[in-house]
Protein backbone atom coordinates (compact mmCIF):
# COMPACT_ATOMS: atom_id res chain seq x y z
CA UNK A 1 -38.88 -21.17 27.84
CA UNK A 2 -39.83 -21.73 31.48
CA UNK A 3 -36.96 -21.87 34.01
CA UNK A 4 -37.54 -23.83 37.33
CA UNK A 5 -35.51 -21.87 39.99
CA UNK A 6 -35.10 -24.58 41.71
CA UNK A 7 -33.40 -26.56 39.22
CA UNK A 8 -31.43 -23.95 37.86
CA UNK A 9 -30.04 -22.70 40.73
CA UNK A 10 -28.89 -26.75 41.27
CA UNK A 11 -27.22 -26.22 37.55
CA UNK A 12 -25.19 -22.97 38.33
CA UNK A 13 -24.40 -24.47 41.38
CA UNK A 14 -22.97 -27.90 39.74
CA UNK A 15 -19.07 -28.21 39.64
CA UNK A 16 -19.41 -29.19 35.49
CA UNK A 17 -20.85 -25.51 34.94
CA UNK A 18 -18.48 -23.90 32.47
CA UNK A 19 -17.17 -21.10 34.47
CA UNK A 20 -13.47 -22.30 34.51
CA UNK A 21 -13.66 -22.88 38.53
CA UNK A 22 -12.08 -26.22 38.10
CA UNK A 23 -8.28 -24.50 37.18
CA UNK A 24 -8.41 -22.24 39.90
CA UNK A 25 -6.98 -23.37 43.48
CA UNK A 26 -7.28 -20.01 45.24
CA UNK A 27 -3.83 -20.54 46.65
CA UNK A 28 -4.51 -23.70 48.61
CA UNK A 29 -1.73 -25.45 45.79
CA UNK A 30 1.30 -23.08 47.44
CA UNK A 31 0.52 -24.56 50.72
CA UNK A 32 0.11 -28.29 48.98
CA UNK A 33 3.53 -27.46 47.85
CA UNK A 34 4.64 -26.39 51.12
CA UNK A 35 3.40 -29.20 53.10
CA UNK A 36 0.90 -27.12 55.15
CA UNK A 37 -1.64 -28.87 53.86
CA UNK A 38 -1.70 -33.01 53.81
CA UNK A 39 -4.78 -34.57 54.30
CA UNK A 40 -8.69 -33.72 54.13
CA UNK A 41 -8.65 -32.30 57.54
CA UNK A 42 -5.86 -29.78 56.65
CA UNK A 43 -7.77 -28.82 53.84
CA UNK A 44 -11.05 -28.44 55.78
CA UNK A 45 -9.17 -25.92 57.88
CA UNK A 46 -8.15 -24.04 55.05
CA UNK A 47 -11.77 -23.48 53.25
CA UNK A 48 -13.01 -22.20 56.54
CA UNK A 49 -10.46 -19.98 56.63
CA UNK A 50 -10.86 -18.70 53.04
CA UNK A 51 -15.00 -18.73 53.34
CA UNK A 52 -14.87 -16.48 56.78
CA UNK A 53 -12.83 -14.69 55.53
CA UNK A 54 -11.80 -13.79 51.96
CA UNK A 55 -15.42 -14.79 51.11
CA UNK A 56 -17.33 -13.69 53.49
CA UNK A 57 -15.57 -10.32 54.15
CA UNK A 58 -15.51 -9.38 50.13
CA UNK A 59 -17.34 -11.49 47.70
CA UNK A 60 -20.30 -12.26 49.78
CA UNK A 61 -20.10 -9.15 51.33
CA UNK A 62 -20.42 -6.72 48.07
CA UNK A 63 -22.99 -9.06 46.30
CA UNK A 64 -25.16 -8.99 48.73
CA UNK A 65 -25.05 -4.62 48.93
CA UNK A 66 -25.22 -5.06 45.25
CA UNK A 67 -28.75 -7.50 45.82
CA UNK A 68 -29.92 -4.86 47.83
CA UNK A 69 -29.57 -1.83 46.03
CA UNK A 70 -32.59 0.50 45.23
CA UNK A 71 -33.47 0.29 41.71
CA UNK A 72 -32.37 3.97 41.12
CA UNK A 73 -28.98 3.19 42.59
CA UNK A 74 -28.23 -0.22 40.98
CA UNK A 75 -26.07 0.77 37.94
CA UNK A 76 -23.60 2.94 40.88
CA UNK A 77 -23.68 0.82 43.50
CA UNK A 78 -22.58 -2.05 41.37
CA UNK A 79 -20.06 0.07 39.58
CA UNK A 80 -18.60 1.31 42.80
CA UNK A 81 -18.74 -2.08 44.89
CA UNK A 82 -16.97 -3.94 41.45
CA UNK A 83 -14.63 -1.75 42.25
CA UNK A 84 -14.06 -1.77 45.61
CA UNK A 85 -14.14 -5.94 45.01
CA UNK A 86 -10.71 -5.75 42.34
CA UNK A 87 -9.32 -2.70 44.38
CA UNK A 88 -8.91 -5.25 47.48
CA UNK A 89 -7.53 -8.34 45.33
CA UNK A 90 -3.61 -8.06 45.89
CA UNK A 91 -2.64 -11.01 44.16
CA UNK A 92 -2.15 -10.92 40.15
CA UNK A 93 -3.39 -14.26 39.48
CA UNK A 94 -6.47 -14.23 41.92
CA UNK A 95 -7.21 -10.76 39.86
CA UNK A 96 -7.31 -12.49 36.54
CA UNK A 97 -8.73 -15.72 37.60
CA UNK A 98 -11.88 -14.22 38.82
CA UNK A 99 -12.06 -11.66 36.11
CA UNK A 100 -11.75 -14.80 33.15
CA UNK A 101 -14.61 -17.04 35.63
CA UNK A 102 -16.79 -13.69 35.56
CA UNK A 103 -16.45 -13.17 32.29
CA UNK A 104 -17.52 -16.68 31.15
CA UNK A 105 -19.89 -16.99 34.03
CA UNK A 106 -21.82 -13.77 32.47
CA UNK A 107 -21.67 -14.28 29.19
CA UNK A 108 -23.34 -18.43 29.68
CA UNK A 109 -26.17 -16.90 31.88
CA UNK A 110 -27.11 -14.20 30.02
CA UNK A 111 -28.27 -16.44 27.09
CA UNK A 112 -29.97 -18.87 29.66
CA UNK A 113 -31.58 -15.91 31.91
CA UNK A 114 -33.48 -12.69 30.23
CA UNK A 115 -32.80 -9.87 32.74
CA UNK A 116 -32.59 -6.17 32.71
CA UNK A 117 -30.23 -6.13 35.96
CA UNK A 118 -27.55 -9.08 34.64
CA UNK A 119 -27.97 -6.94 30.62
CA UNK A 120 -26.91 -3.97 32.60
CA UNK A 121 -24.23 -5.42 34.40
CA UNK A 122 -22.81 -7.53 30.84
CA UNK A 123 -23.13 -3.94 29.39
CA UNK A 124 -21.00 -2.43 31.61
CA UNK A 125 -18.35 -4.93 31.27
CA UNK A 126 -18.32 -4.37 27.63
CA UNK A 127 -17.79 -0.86 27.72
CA UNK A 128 -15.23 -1.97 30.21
CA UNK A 129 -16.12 0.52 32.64
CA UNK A 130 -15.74 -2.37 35.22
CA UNK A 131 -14.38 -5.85 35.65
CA UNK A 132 -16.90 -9.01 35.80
CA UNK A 133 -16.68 -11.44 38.40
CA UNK A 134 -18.71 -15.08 39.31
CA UNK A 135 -19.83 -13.62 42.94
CA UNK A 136 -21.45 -10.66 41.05
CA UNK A 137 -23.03 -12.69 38.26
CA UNK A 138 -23.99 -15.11 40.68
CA UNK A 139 -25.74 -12.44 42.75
CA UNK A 140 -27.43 -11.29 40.50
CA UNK A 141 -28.81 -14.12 38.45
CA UNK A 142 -30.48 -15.38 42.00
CA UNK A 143 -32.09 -11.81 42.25
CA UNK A 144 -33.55 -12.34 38.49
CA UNK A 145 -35.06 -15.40 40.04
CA UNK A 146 -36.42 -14.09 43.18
CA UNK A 147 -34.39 -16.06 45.63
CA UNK A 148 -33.31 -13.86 48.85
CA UNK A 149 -30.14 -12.63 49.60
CA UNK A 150 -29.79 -15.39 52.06
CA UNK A 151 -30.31 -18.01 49.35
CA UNK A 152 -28.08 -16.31 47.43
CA UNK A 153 -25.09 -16.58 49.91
CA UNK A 154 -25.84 -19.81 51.30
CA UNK A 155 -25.78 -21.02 47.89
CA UNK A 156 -23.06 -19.25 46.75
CA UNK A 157 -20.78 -20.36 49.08
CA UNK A 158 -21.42 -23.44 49.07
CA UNK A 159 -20.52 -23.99 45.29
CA UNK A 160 -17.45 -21.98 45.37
CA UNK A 161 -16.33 -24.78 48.59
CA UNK A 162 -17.21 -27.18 46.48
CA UNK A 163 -15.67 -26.01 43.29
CA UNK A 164 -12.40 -25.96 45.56
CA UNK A 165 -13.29 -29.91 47.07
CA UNK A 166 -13.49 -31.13 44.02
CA UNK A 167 -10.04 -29.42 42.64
CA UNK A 168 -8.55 -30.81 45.78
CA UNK A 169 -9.64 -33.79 45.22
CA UNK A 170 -7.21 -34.29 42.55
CA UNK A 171 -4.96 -31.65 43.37
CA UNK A 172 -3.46 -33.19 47.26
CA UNK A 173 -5.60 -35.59 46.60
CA UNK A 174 -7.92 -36.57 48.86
CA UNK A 175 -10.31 -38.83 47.48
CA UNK A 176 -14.31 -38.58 46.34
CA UNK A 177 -15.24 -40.10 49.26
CA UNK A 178 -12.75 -38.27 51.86
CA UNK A 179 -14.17 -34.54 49.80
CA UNK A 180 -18.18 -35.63 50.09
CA UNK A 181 -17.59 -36.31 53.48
CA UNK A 182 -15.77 -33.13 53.92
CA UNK A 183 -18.35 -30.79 52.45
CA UNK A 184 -20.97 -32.68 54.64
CA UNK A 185 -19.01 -31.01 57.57
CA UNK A 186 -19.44 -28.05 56.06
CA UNK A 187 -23.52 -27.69 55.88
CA UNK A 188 -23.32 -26.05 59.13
CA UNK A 189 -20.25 -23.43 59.06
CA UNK A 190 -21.78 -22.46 55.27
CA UNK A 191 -24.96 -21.53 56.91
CA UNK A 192 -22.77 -19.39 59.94
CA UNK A 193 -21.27 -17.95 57.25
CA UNK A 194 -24.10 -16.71 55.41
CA UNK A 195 -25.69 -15.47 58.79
CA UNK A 196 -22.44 -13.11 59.11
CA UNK A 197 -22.68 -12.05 56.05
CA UNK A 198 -26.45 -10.56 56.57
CA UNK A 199 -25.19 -9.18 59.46
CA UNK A 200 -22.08 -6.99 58.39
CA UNK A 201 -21.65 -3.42 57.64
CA UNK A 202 -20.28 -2.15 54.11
CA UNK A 203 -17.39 -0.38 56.81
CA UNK A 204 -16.89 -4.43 57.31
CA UNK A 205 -15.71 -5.17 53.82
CA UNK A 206 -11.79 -5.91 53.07
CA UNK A 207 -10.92 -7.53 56.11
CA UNK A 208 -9.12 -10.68 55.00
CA UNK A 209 -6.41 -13.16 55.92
CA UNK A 210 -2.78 -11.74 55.52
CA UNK A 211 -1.44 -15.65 55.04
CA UNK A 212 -4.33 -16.72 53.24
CA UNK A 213 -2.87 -13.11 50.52
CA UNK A 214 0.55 -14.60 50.50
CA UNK A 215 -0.03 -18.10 49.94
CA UNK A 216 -2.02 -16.68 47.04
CA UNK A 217 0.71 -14.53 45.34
CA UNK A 218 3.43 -16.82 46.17
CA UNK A 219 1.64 -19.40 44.25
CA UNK A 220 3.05 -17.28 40.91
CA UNK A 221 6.49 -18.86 41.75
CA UNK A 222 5.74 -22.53 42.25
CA UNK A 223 8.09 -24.33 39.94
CA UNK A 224 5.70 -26.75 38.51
CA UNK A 225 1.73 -25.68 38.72
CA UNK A 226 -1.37 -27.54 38.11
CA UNK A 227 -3.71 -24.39 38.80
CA UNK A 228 -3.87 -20.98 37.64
CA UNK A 229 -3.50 -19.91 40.79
């Protein structure tokens, strides 16, 4: 079968790819709850907040170390910067969401893409020597198809904003037109991101937002929830 990279790269990045993205809020539903966030411009605040830096910082930061691993370091480096990604994730349900969207994410494109790197990586996750998760499986499904790291963030970014736009959408709401318009805005603070991202040290990684962590573990005690986290 011959893949277009193009093309698939458009399907992983498509909000209807069965990862389980679309019951995940990330935390943005505690501060729904909590009236911090009201309209699409509230909500625009927010992702930029979570993409510079829970995203940039960690996910984006440790796949792109893993992209760029020599080949006779790959199976340790992505060991140790799995690792490093769970050690840093205080809150329970941000834990297990990403571990259940890794674990789906992996097991879908390994029967769509043949590749030592991602059979390693699905291996390792059976023997349960580490946990999966999407950033990683997205990382390294672009490398299988020769994009650059730089595709691989830009790209990866912009579908986990847009994963989160279109939960929002019906989760505030804020409407299909009000959440096209917002990731519009976005193009160019994506692309910022990604830049940072190149440019960061592995001493960089972990640095996150204290009240972007709390809004995500007090989401566990909402009374009534319509995301798993």
């Amino acid at each position: 079968m011959t893949i277009d990279r193009q093309l698939f790269l458009h399907q992983l990045c498509d909000t209807q790819f069965p990862t389980g993205a679309f019951s995940q809020s990330f935390g943005f539903e505690y501060d729904v709850n909590n009236d911090k966030i009201k309209t699409a411009a509230d909500f625009g605040k927010w992702l930029k907040v979570y993409l510079n830096q829970q995203l940039v910082y960690c996910e984006g930061l440790a796949s792109r170390l893993i992209y760029e691993a020599p080949e006779e370091k790959f199976e340790s480096t992505l060991i140790s910067w799995s690792d490093a990604l769970y050690a840093q994730i205080v809150p329970e349900e941000i834990r297990y969401g990403n571990s259940q969207m890794g674990k789906q994410f992996l097991k879908l494109v390994c029967q769509l893409v043949p590749d030592a790197g991602l059979q390693t990586y699905r291996s390792l996750v059976q023997d349960k020597t580490i946990l999966p998760h999407p950033a990683i499986v997205f990382g390294l499904t672009c490398k299988a198809l020769d994009f650059s790291v730089a595709d691989m963030l830009r790209n990866y970014y912009y579908m986990s904003l847009y994963n989160l736009v279109q939960n929002a959408v019906r989760g505030i709401p804020i409407g299909q037109t009000s959440g096209q318009k917002l990731i519009l805005s976005l193009h160019g603070t994506i692309s910022d991101a990604m830049a940072t991202t190149l440019s960061l040290n592995a001493t960089d990684f972990g640095r996150t937002s204290p009240g972007l962590e709390i809004a995500q573990m007090k989401h566990h005690f909402l009374y009534s929830r319509s995301f798993m986290s």
